[in-house]
C-alpha atoms as a PDB file:
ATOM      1  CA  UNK A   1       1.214  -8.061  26.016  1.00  0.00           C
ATOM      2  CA  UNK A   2      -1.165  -8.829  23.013  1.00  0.00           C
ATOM      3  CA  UNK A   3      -3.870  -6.769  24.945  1.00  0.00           C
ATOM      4  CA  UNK A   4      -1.591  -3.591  25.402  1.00  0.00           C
ATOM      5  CA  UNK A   5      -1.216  -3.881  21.576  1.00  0.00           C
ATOM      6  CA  UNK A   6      -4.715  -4.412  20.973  1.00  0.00           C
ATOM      7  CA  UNK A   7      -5.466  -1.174  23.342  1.00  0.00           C
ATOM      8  CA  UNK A   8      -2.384   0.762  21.254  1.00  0.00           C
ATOM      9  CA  UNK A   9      -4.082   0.086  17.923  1.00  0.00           C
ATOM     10  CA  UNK A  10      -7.217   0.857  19.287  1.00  0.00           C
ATOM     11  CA  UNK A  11      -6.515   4.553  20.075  1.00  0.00           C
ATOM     12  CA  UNK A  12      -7.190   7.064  17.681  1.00  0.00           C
ATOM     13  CA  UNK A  13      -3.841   9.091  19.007  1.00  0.00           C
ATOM     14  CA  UNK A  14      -0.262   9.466  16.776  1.00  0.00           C
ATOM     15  CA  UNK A  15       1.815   8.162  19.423  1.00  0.00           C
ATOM     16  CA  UNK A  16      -0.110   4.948  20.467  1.00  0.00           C
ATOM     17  CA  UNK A  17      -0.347   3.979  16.523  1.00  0.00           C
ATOM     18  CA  UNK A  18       2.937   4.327  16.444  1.00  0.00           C
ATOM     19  CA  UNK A  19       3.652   2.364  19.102  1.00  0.00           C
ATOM     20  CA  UNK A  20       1.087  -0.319  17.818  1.00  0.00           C
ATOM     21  CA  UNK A  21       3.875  -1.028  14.957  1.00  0.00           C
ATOM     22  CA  UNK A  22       7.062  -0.481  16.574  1.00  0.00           C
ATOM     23  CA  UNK A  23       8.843  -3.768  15.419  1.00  0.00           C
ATOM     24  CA  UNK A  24      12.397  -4.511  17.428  1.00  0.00           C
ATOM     25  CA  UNK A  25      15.229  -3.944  14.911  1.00  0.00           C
ATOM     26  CA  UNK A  26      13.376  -1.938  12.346  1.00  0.00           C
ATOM     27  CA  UNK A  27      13.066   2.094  12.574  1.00  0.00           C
ATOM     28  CA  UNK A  28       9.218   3.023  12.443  1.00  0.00           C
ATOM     29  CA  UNK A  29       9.531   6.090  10.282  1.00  0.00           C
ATOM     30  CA  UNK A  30       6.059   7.127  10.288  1.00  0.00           C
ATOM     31  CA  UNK A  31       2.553   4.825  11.346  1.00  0.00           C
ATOM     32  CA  UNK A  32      -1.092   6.280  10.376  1.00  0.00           C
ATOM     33  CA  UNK A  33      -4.480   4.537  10.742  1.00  0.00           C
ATOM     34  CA  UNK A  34      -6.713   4.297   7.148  1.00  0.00           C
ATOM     35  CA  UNK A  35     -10.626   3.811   7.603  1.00  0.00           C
ATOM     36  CA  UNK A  36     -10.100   2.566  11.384  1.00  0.00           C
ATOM     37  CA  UNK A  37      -9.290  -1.176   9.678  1.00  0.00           C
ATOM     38  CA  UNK A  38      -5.481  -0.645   8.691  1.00  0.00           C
ATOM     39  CA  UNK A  39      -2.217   0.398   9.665  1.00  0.00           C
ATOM     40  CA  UNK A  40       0.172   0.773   7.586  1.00  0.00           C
ATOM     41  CA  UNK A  41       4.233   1.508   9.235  1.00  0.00           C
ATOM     42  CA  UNK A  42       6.719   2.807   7.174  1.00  0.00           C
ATOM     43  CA  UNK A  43      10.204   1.573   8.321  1.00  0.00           C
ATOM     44  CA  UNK A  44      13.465   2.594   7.469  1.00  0.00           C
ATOM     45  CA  UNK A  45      14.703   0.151   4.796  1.00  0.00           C
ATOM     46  CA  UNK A  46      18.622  -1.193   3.778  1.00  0.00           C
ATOM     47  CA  UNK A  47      18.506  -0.925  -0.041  1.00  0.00           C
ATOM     48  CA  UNK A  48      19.307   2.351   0.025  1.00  0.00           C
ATOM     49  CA  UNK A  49      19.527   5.865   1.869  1.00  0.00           C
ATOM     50  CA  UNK A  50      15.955   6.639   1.300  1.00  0.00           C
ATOM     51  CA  UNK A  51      14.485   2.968   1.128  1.00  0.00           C
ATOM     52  CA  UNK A  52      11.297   2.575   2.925  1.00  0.00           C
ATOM     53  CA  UNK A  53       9.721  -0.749   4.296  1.00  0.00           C
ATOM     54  CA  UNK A  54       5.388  -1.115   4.130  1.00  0.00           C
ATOM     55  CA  UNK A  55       3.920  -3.147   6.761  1.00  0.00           C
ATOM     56  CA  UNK A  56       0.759  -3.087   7.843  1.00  0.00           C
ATOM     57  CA  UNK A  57      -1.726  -4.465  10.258  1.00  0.00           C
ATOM     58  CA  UNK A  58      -5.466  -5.276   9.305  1.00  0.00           C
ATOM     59  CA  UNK A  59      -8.387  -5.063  11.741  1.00  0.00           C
ATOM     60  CA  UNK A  60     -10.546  -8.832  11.056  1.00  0.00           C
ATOM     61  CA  UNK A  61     -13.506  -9.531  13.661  1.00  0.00           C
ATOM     62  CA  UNK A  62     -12.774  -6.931  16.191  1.00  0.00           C
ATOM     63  CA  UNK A  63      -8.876  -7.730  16.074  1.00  0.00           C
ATOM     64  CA  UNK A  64      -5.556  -6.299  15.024  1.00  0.00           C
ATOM     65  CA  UNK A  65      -3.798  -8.523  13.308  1.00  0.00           C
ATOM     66  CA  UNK A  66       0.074  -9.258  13.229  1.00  0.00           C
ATOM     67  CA  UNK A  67       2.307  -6.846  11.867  1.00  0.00           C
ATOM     68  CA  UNK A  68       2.545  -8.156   7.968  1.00  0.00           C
ATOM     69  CA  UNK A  69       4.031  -7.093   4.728  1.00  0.00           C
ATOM     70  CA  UNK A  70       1.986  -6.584   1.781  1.00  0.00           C
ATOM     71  CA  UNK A  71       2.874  -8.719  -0.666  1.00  0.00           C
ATOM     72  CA  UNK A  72       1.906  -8.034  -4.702  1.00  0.00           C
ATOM     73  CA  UNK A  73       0.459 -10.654  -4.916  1.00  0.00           C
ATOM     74  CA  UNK A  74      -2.240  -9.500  -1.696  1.00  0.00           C
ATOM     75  CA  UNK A  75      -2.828  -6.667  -4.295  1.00  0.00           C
ATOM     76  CA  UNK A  76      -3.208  -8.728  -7.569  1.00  0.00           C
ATOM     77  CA  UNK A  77      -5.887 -11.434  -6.328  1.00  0.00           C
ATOM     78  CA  UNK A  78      -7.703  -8.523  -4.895  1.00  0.00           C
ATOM     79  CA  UNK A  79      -7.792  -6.371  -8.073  1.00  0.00           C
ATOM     80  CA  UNK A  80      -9.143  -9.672  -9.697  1.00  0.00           C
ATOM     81  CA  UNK A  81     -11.706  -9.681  -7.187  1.00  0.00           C
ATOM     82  CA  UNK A  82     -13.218  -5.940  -7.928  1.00  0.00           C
ATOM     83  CA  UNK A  83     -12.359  -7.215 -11.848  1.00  0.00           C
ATOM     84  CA  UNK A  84     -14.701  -9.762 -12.008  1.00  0.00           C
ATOM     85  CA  UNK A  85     -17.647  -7.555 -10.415  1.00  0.00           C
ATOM     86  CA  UNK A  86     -16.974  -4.147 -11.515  1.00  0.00           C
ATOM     87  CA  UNK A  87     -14.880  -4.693 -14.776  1.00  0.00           C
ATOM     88  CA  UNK A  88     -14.626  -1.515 -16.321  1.00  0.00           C
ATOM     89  CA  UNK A  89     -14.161   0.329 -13.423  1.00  0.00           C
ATOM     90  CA  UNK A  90     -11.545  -1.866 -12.187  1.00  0.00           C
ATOM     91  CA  UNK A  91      -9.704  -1.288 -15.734  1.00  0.00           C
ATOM     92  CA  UNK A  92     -10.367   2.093 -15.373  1.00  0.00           C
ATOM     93  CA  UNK A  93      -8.638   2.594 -12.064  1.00  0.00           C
ATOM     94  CA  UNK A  94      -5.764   0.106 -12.750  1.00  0.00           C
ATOM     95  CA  UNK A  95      -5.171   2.917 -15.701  1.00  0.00           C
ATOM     96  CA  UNK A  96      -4.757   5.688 -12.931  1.00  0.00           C
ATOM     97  CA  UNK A  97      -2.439   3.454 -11.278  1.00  0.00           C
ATOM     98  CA  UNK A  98      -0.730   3.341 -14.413  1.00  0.00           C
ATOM     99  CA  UNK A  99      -0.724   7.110 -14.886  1.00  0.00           C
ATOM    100  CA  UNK A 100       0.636   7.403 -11.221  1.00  0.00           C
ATOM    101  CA  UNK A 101       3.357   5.198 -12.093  1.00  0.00           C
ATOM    102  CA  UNK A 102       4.616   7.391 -15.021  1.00  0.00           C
ATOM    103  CA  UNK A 103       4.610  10.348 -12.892  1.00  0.00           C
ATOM    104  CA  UNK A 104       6.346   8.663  -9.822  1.00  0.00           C
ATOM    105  CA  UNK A 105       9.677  10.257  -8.894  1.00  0.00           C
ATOM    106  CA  UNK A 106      12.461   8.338  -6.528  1.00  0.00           C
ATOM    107  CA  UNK A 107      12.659  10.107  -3.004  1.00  0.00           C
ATOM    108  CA  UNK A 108      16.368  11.688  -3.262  1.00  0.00           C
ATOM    109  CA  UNK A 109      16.915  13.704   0.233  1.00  0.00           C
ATOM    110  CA  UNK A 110      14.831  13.552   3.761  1.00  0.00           C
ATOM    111  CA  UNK A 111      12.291  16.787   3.296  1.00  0.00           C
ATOM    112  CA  UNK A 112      10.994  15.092  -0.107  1.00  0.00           C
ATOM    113  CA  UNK A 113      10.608  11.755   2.091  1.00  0.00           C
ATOM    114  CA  UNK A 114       9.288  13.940   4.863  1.00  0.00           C
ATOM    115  CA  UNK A 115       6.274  15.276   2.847  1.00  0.00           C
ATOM    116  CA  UNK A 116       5.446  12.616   0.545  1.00  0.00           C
ATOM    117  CA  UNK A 117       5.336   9.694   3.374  1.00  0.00           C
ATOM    118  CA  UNK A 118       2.887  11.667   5.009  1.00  0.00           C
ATOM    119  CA  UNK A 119      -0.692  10.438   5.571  1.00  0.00           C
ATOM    120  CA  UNK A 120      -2.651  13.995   5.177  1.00  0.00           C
ATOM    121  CA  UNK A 121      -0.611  14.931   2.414  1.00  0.00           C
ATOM    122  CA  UNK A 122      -1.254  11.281   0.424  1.00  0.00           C
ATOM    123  CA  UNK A 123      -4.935  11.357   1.019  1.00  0.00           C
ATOM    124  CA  UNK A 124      -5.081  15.025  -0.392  1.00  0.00           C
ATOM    125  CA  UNK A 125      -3.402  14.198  -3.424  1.00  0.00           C
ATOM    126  CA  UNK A 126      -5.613  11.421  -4.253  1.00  0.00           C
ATOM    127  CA  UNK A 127      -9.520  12.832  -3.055  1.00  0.00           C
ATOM    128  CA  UNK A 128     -10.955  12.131  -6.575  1.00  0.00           C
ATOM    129  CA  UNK A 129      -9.865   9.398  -6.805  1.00  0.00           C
ATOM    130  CA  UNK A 130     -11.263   8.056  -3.702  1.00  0.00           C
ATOM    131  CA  UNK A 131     -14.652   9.221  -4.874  1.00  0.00           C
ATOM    132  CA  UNK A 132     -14.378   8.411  -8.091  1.00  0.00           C
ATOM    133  CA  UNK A 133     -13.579   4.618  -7.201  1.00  0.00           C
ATOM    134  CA  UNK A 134     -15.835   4.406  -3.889  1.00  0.00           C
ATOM    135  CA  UNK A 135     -18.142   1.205  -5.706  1.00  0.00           C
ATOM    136  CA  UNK A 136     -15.288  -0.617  -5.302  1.00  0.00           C
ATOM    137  CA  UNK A 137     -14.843  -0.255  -1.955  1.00  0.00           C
ATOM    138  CA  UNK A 138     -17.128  -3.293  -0.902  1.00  0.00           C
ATOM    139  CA  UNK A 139     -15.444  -5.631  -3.404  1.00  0.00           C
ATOM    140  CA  UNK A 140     -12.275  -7.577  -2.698  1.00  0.00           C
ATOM    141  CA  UNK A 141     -10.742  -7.988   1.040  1.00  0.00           C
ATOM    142  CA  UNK A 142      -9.536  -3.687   0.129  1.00  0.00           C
ATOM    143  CA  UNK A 143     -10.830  -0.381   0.748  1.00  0.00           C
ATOM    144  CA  UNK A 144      -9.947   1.709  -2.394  1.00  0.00           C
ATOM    145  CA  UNK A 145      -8.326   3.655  -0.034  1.00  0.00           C
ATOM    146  CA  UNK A 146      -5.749   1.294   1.649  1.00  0.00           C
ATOM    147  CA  UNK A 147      -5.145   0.216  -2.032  1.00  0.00           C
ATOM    148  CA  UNK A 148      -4.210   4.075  -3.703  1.00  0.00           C
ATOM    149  CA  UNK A 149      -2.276   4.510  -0.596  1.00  0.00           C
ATOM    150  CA  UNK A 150      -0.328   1.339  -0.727  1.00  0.00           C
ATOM    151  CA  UNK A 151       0.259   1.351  -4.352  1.00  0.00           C
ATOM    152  CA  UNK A 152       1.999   4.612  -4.189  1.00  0.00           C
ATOM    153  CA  UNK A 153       3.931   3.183  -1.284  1.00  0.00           C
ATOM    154  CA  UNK A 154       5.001   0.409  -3.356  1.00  0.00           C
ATOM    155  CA  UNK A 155       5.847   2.422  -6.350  1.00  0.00           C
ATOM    156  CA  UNK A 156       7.961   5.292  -4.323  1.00  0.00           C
ATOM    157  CA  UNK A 157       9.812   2.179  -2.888  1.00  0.00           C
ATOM    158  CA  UNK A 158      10.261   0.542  -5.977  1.00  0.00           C
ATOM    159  CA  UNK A 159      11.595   4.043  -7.733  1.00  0.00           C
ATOM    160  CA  UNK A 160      13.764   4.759  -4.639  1.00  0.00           C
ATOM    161  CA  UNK A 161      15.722   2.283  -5.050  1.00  0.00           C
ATOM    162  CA  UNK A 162      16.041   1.767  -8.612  1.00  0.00           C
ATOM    163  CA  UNK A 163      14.884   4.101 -10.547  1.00  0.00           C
ATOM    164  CA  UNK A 164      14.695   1.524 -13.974  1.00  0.00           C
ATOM    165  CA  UNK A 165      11.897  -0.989 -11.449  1.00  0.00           C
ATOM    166  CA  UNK A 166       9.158  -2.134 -13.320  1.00  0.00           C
ATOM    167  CA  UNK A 167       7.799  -5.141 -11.293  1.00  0.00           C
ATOM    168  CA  UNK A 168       4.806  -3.236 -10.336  1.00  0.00           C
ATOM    169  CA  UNK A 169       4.141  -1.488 -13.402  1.00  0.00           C
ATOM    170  CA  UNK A 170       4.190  -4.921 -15.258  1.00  0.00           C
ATOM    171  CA  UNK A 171       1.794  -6.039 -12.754  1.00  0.00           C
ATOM    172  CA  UNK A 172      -0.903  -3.397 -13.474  1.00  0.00           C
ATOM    173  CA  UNK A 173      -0.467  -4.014 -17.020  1.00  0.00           C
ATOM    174  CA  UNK A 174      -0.936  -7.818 -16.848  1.00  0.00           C
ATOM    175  CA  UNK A 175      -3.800  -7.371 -14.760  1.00  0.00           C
ATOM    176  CA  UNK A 176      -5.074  -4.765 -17.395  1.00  0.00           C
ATOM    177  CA  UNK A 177      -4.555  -6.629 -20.036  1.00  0.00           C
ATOM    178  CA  UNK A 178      -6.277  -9.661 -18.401  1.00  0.00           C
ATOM    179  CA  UNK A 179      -3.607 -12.091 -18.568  1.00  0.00           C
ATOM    180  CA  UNK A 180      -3.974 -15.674 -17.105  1.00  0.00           C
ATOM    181  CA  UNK A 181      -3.847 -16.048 -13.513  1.00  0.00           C
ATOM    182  CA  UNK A 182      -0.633 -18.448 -13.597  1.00  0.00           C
ATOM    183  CA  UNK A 183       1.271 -14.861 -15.244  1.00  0.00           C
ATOM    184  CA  UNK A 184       0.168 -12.574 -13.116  1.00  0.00           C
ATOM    185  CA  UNK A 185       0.858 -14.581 -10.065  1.00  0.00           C
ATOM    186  CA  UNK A 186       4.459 -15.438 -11.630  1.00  0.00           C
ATOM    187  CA  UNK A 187       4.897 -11.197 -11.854  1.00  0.00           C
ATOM    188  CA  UNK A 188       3.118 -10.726  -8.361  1.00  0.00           C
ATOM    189  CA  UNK A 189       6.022 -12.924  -6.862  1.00  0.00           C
ATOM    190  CA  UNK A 190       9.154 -12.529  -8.894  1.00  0.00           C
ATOM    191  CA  UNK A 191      12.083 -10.529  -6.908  1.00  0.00           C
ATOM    192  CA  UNK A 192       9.198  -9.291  -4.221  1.00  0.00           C
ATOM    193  CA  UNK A 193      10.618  -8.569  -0.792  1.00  0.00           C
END
Protein backbone atom coordinates (compact mmCIF):
# COMPACT_ATOMS: atom_id res chain seq x y z
CA UNK A 1 0.00 0.00 0.00
CA UNK A 2 2.77 2.61 0.89
CA UNK A 3 4.06 2.12 -2.77
CA UNK A 4 0.57 2.85 -4.45
CA UNK A 5 0.76 6.08 -2.35
CA UNK A 6 4.17 6.80 -3.21
CA UNK A 7 3.16 6.21 -7.12
CA UNK A 8 -0.23 8.55 -6.34
CA UNK A 9 1.92 11.42 -5.08
CA UNK A 10 4.23 10.92 -7.67
CA UNK A 11 1.88 11.76 -10.59
CA UNK A 12 1.61 15.08 -11.78
CA UNK A 13 -2.40 14.40 -12.48
CA UNK A 14 -5.53 16.13 -10.20
CA UNK A 15 -7.07 12.95 -9.45
CA UNK A 16 -4.03 10.83 -8.26
CA UNK A 17 -2.99 13.94 -5.85
CA UNK A 18 -6.06 13.78 -4.64
CA UNK A 19 -6.09 10.46 -3.98
CA UNK A 20 -2.49 10.72 -2.44
CA UNK A 21 -4.36 12.63 0.61
CA UNK A 22 -7.61 11.05 0.87
CA UNK A 23 -7.61 10.42 4.73
CA UNK A 24 -10.65 7.89 5.98
CA UNK A 25 -13.17 10.04 7.90
CA UNK A 26 -12.15 13.43 6.67
CA UNK A 27 -13.69 15.04 3.28
CA UNK A 28 -10.66 16.02 0.92
CA UNK A 29 -12.08 19.26 -0.37
CA UNK A 30 -9.45 20.12 -2.71
CA UNK A 31 -5.42 18.58 -2.93
CA UNK A 32 -2.72 20.51 -5.23
CA UNK A 33 1.03 19.82 -5.53
CA UNK A 34 3.50 23.17 -4.73
CA UNK A 35 7.15 23.02 -6.27
CA UNK A 36 6.85 19.04 -6.75
CA UNK A 37 7.96 18.81 -2.72
CA UNK A 38 4.44 19.47 -1.02
CA UNK A 39 0.97 18.68 -0.83
CA UNK A 40 -1.11 20.42 0.86
CA UNK A 41 -5.22 18.80 1.34
CA UNK A 42 -7.80 20.91 2.34
CA UNK A 43 -10.47 18.93 4.32
CA UNK A 44 -13.74 19.76 5.34
CA UNK A 45 -13.48 20.91 8.98
CA UNK A 46 -16.27 20.76 12.21
CA UNK A 47 -15.90 24.29 13.65
CA UNK A 48 -18.07 25.58 11.42
CA UNK A 49 -20.02 25.47 7.96
CA UNK A 50 -17.12 26.73 6.03
CA UNK A 51 -14.17 25.44 8.32
CA UNK A 52 -11.34 24.05 6.43
CA UNK A 53 -8.60 21.54 7.71
CA UNK A 54 -4.56 22.04 6.17
CA UNK A 55 -2.62 18.98 5.93
CA UNK A 56 0.05 18.41 4.01
CA UNK A 57 2.63 15.95 2.92
CA UNK A 58 6.42 16.88 2.33
CA UNK A 59 8.67 15.15 -0.21
CA UNK A 60 12.34 14.36 2.08
CA UNK A 61 15.02 12.08 0.17
CA UNK A 62 12.95 10.89 -2.67
CA UNK A 63 9.85 10.18 -0.27
CA UNK A 64 6.37 11.35 0.54
CA UNK A 65 5.97 11.69 3.81
CA UNK A 66 2.85 10.98 6.12
CA UNK A 67 -0.07 12.99 5.83
CA UNK A 68 0.70 15.86 8.69
CA UNK A 69 -0.76 19.03 9.96
CA UNK A 70 1.14 22.12 9.98
CA UNK A 71 1.54 23.25 13.12
CA UNK A 72 2.51 27.26 13.96
CA UNK A 73 4.99 26.46 15.46
CA UNK A 74 6.55 24.42 11.94
CA UNK A 75 6.08 28.06 10.63
CA UNK A 76 7.67 30.10 13.52
CA UNK A 77 11.13 28.12 13.90
CA UNK A 78 11.30 28.35 10.20
CA UNK A 79 10.75 32.13 9.89
CA UNK A 80 13.59 32.28 12.60
CA UNK A 81 15.62 30.35 10.36
CA UNK A 82 15.37 32.83 7.10
CA UNK A 83 15.58 35.66 10.22
CA UNK A 84 18.81 34.95 11.25
CA UNK A 85 20.29 34.86 7.52
CA UNK A 86 18.29 37.26 5.65
CA UNK A 87 17.00 39.67 8.45
CA UNK A 88 15.52 42.42 6.77
CA UNK A 89 13.99 40.60 4.25
CA UNK A 90 12.51 38.22 6.56
CA UNK A 91 10.98 41.42 8.50
CA UNK A 92 10.03 42.67 5.41
CA UNK A 93 7.93 39.74 4.31
CA UNK A 94 6.55 38.91 7.82
CA UNK A 95 5.07 42.71 7.20
CA UNK A 96 3.19 41.42 3.99
CA UNK A 97 1.95 38.69 6.02
CA UNK A 98 0.80 41.23 8.25
CA UNK A 99 -0.83 43.31 5.53
CA UNK A 100 -2.55 40.02 4.27
CA UNK A 101 -3.90 39.50 7.57
CA UNK A 102 -5.69 42.92 7.72
CA UNK A 103 -7.22 42.33 4.46
CA UNK A 104 -8.33 38.65 5.17
CA UNK A 105 -12.10 38.14 4.98
CA UNK A 106 -13.97 34.86 6.65
CA UNK A 107 -15.29 32.48 3.79
CA UNK A 108 -19.27 32.97 4.31
CA UNK A 109 -21.01 30.69 1.42
CA UNK A 110 -19.44 27.73 -0.95
CA UNK A 111 -18.57 29.87 -4.38
CA UNK A 112 -16.32 32.30 -2.12
CA UNK A 113 -14.72 28.92 -0.66
CA UNK A 114 -14.80 27.57 -4.18
CA UNK A 115 -12.50 30.31 -5.65
CA UNK A 116 -10.35 31.28 -2.92
CA UNK A 117 -9.24 27.49 -1.95
CA UNK A 118 -8.10 27.20 -5.29
CA UNK A 119 -4.43 26.58 -6.16
CA UNK A 120 -4.23 28.73 -9.62
CA UNK A 121 -6.17 31.36 -8.22
CA UNK A 122 -3.78 31.59 -4.77
CA UNK A 123 -0.60 31.53 -6.72
CA UNK A 124 -1.95 34.42 -9.02
CA UNK A 125 -2.77 36.56 -6.28
CA UNK A 126 0.52 36.33 -4.72
CA UNK A 127 3.25 36.35 -8.07
CA UNK A 128 5.19 39.34 -6.59
CA UNK A 129 5.46 38.21 -3.88
CA UNK A 130 6.99 35.02 -4.83
CA UNK A 131 9.60 36.98 -6.71
CA UNK A 132 10.05 39.45 -4.52
CA UNK A 133 10.93 36.89 -1.61
CA UNK A 134 12.70 34.12 -3.91
CA UNK A 135 16.36 34.59 -1.62
CA UNK A 136 14.58 33.09 0.87
CA UNK A 137 13.68 30.22 -0.70
CA UNK A 138 16.96 28.21 0.19
CA UNK A 139 16.76 29.21 3.87
CA UNK A 140 14.73 27.35 6.47
CA UNK A 141 13.16 23.66 5.80
CA UNK A 142 10.27 26.23 3.38
CA UNK A 143 9.89 27.29 -0.04
CA UNK A 144 8.50 30.90 0.12
CA UNK A 145 5.95 29.47 -1.74
CA UNK A 146 4.53 26.63 0.49
CA UNK A 147 4.85 29.35 3.23
CA UNK A 148 2.48 32.43 1.38
CA UNK A 149 0.24 29.63 0.51
CA UNK A 150 -0.07 28.12 3.90
CA UNK A 151 -0.22 31.28 5.76
CA UNK A 152 -3.24 32.37 3.91
CA UNK A 153 -4.62 28.93 4.58
CA UNK A 154 -4.13 29.42 8.14
CA UNK A 155 -5.47 32.87 8.28
CA UNK A 156 -8.83 32.09 6.07
CA UNK A 157 -9.24 29.22 8.67
CA UNK A 158 -8.60 31.19 11.52
CA UNK A 159 -11.16 34.14 10.16
CA UNK A 160 -13.73 31.45 9.18
CA UNK A 161 -14.33 30.49 12.15
CA UNK A 162 -14.02 33.39 14.28
CA UNK A 163 -13.83 36.28 12.81
CA UNK A 164 -12.17 38.21 16.27
CA UNK A 165 -8.82 35.19 15.87
CA UNK A 166 -5.68 36.67 16.39
CA UNK A 167 -3.34 33.70 17.23
CA UNK A 168 -1.62 34.04 14.00
CA UNK A 169 -1.49 37.62 13.71
CA UNK A 170 0.18 37.75 17.24
CA UNK A 171 2.55 35.31 15.94
CA UNK A 172 3.85 37.44 13.01
CA UNK A 173 4.10 40.27 15.26
CA UNK A 174 6.19 38.49 17.95
CA UNK A 175 8.33 37.17 15.41
CA UNK A 176 8.57 40.81 13.99
CA UNK A 177 9.21 42.28 16.85
CA UNK A 178 11.92 39.69 17.72
CA UNK A 179 10.64 38.45 20.87
CA UNK A 180 12.41 35.61 22.85
CA UNK A 181 12.10 32.24 21.60
CA UNK A 182 10.31 30.87 24.92
CA UNK A 183 7.19 33.70 23.70
CA UNK A 184 6.94 32.94 20.48
CA UNK A 185 6.90 29.26 20.99
CA UNK A 186 4.24 29.85 23.94
CA UNK A 187 1.99 31.87 20.93
CA UNK A 188 3.00 29.18 18.22
CA UNK A 189 1.24 26.53 20.55
CA UNK A 190 -1.51 28.15 22.52
CA UNK A 191 -5.21 26.92 21.37
CA UNK A 192 -3.47 25.41 17.94
CA UNK A 193 -5.40 22.51 16.47
Amino acid sequence: MASKIQELCNSNKKEDIFKCMELENFKLLKAFKVNGKYIIGLYQGTLSTYDILIKYRQKEDGKWSRIRTPKHTHWAVDILMKMQTERNKTKEFLDFLLNRWNKIEPITNEKDRQNRLNIEYLINNYKDELEKYTSLNNKGEYSIKFLILLAELLMIQEKTNREDAYMFKNLLESLKEGKSIFKIISIATHNGR
